[in-house]
Protein backbone atom coordinates (compact mmCIF):
# COMPACT_ATOMS: atom_id res chain seq x y z
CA UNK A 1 7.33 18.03 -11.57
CA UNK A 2 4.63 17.01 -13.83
CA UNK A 3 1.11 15.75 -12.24
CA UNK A 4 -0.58 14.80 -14.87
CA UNK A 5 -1.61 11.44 -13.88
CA UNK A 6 -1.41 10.12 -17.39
CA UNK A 7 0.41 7.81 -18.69
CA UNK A 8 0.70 6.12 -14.92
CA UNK A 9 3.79 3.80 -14.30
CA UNK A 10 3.23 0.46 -15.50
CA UNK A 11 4.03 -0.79 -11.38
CA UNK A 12 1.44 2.10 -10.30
CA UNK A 13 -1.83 -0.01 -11.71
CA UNK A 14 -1.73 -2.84 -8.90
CA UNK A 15 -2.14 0.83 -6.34
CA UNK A 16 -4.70 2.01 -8.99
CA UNK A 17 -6.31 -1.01 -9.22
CA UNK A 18 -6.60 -1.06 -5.33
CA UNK A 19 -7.41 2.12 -4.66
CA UNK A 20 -10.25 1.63 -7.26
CA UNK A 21 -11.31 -1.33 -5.59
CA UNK A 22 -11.24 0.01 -2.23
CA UNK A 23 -13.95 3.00 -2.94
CA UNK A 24 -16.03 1.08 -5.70
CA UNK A 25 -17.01 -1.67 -3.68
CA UNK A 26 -15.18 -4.60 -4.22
CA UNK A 27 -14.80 -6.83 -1.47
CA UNK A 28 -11.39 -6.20 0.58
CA UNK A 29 -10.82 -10.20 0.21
CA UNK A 30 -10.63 -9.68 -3.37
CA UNK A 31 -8.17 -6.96 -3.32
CA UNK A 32 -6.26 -8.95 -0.91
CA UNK A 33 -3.97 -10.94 -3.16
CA UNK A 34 -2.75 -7.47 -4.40
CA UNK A 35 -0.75 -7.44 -1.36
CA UNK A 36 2.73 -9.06 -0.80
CA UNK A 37 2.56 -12.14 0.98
CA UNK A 38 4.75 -9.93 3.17
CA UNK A 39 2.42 -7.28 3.05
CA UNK A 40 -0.59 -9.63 4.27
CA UNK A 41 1.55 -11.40 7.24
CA UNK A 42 2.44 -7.97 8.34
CA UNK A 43 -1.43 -7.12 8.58
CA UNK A 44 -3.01 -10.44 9.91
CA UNK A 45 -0.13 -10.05 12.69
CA UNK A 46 -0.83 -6.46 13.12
CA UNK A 47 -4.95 -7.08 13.77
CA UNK A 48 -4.54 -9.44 15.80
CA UNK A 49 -1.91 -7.83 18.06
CA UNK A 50 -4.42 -4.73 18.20
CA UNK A 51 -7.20 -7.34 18.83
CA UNK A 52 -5.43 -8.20 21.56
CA UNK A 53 -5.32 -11.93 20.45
CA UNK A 54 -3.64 -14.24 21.63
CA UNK A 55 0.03 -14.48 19.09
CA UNK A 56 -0.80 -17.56 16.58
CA UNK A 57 1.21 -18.11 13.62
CA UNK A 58 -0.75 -20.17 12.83
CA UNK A 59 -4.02 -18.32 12.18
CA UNK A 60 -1.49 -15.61 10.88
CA UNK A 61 -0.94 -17.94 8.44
CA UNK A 62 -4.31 -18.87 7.23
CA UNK A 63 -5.41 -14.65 7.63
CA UNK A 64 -2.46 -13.76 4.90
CA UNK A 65 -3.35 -16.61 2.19
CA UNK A 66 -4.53 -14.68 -0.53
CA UNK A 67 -7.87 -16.60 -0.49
CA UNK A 68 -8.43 -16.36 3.40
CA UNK A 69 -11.84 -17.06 4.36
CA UNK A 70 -13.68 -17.65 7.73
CA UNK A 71 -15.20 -15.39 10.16
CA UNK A 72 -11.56 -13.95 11.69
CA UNK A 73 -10.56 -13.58 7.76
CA UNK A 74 -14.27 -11.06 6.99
CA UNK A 75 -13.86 -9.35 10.57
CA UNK A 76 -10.52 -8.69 10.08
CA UNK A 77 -11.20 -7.29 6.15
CA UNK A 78 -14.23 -5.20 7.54
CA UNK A 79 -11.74 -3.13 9.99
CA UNK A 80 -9.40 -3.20 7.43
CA UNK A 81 -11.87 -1.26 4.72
CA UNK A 82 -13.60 0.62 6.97
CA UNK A 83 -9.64 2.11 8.33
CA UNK A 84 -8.25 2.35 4.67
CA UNK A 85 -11.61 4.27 3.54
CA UNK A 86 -11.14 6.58 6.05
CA UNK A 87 -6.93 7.20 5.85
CA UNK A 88 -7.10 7.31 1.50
CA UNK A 89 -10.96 9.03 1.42
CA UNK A 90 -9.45 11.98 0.04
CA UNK A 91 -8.59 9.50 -3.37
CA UNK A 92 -12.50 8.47 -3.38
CA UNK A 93 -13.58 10.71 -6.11
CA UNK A 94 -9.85 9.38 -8.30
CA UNK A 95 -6.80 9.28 -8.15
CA UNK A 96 -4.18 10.26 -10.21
CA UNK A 97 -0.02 9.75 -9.97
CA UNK A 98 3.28 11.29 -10.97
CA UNK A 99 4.27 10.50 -14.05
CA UNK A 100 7.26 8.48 -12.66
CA UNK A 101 7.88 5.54 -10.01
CA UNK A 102 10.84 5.68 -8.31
CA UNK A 103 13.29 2.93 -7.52
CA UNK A 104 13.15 1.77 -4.18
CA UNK A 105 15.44 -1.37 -3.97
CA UNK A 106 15.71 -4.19 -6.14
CA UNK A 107 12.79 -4.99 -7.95
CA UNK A 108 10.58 -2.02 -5.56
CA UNK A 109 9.43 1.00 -6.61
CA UNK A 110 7.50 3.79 -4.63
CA UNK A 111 4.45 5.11 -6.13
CA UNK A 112 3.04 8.38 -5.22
CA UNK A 113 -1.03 8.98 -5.97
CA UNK A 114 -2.95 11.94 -5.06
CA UNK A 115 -6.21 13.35 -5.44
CA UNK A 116 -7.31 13.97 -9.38
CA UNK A 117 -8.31 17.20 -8.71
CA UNK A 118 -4.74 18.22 -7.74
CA UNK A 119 -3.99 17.20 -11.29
CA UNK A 120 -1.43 19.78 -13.10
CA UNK A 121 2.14 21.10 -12.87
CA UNK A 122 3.66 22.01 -9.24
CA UNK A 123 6.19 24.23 -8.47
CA UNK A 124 8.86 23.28 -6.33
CA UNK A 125 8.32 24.03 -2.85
CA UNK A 126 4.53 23.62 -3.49
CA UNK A 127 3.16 21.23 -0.94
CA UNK A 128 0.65 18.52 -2.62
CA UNK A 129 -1.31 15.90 -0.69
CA UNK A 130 -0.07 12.88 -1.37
CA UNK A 131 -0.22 9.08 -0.60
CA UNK A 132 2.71 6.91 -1.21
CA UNK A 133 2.75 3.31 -1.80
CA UNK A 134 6.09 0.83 -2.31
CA UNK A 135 4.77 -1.69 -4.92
CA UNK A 136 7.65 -4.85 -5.84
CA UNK A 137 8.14 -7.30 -8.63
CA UNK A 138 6.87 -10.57 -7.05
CA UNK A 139 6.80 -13.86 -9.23
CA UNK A 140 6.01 -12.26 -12.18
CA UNK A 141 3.73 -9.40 -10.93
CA UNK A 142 3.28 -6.00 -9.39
CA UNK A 143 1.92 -6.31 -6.07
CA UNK A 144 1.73 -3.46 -3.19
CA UNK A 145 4.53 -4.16 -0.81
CA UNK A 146 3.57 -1.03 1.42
CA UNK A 147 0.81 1.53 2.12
CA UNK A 148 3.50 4.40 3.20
CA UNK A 149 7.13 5.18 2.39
CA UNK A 150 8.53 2.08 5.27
CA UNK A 151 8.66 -1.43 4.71
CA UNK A 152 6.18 -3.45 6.64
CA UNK A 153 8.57 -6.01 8.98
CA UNK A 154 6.62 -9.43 10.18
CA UNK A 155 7.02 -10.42 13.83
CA UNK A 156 5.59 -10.07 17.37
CA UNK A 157 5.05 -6.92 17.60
CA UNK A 158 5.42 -6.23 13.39
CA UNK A 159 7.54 -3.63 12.74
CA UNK A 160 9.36 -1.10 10.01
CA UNK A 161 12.37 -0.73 7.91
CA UNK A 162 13.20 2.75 7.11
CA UNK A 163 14.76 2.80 3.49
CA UNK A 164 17.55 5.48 3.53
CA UNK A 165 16.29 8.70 1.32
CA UNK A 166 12.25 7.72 1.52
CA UNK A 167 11.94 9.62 4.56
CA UNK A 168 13.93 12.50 3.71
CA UNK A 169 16.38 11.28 5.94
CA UNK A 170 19.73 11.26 3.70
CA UNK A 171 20.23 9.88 0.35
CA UNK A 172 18.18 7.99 -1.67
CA UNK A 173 18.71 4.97 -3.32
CA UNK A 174 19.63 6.90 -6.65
CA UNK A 175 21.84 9.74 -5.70
């Protein structure tokens, strides 16, 4: 499979633009909206549970607006950067993707980005680092529905949803 990182698929610049984000310096509030509303429920529940907060759906609420503000809203973006810089610091010095997305489900697609220096043709059997990211069509835009190969599930306690085939599990969606 070719590496090459260039052209990227047109749903892998919201991850791109993220992942640039993340390691440049931008804010984390102002990569927020690249998230899924799903996507940002999923991790204003998921702080808070690991707080050890009280359950509010209410302050859930106000954490996953794509403009969420307030001291909760900058704590809760802190942990989140300082956790995400750690888990995707091998990407810090670029990134680069397959040259395909992959369907996922209606309207998803997973992304797969890796380090730039991996950049080149792979053999098959030859194991790559890798980073995979679900990104979905959402009113009109790409936006990051997932930071790993499950489907973030709100609730108390959040959950998963395994997509059949993503986890080398049985078939994928295309077979």
């Amino acid at each position: 499979m070719q590496s090459s990182g260039n052209p990227i698929p047109y749903s892998a610049n919201v991850v791109s633009e993220w992942l640039d984000g993340l390691f440049d310096g931008t804010p984390v509030r102002q990569l927020w909206p690249l998230f899924s509303p799903s996507l940002r429920t999923i991790y204003a529940q998921q702080w808070l549970y690991l707080q050890g907060r009280d359950r509010n759906d209410g302050v859930v609420k106000a954490l996953s607006l794509e403009d969420a503000n307030g001291t909760l809203a900058q704590q809760m973006f802190s942990d989140y950067s300082a956790h995400w810089k750690s888990v995707y610091s091998d990407l810090s010095s670029g990134h680069a993707f397959w040259d395909k997305a992959d369907l996922v489900g209606p309207d998803m697609e997973i992304v797969v980005a890796f380090a730039r220096i991996h950049q080149g043709f792979y053999s098959a059997g030859k194991s790559l680092p890798a980073h995979s990211f679900i990104v979905i069509f959402d009113e009109g835009i790409w936006r990051i529905a997932a930071l790993a190969r499950r489907i973030p599930v709100p609730g108390w306690p959040p959950t998963e949803q395994i997509i059949p085939g993503l986890l080398g599990d049985g078939p994928s969606v295309h077979e």
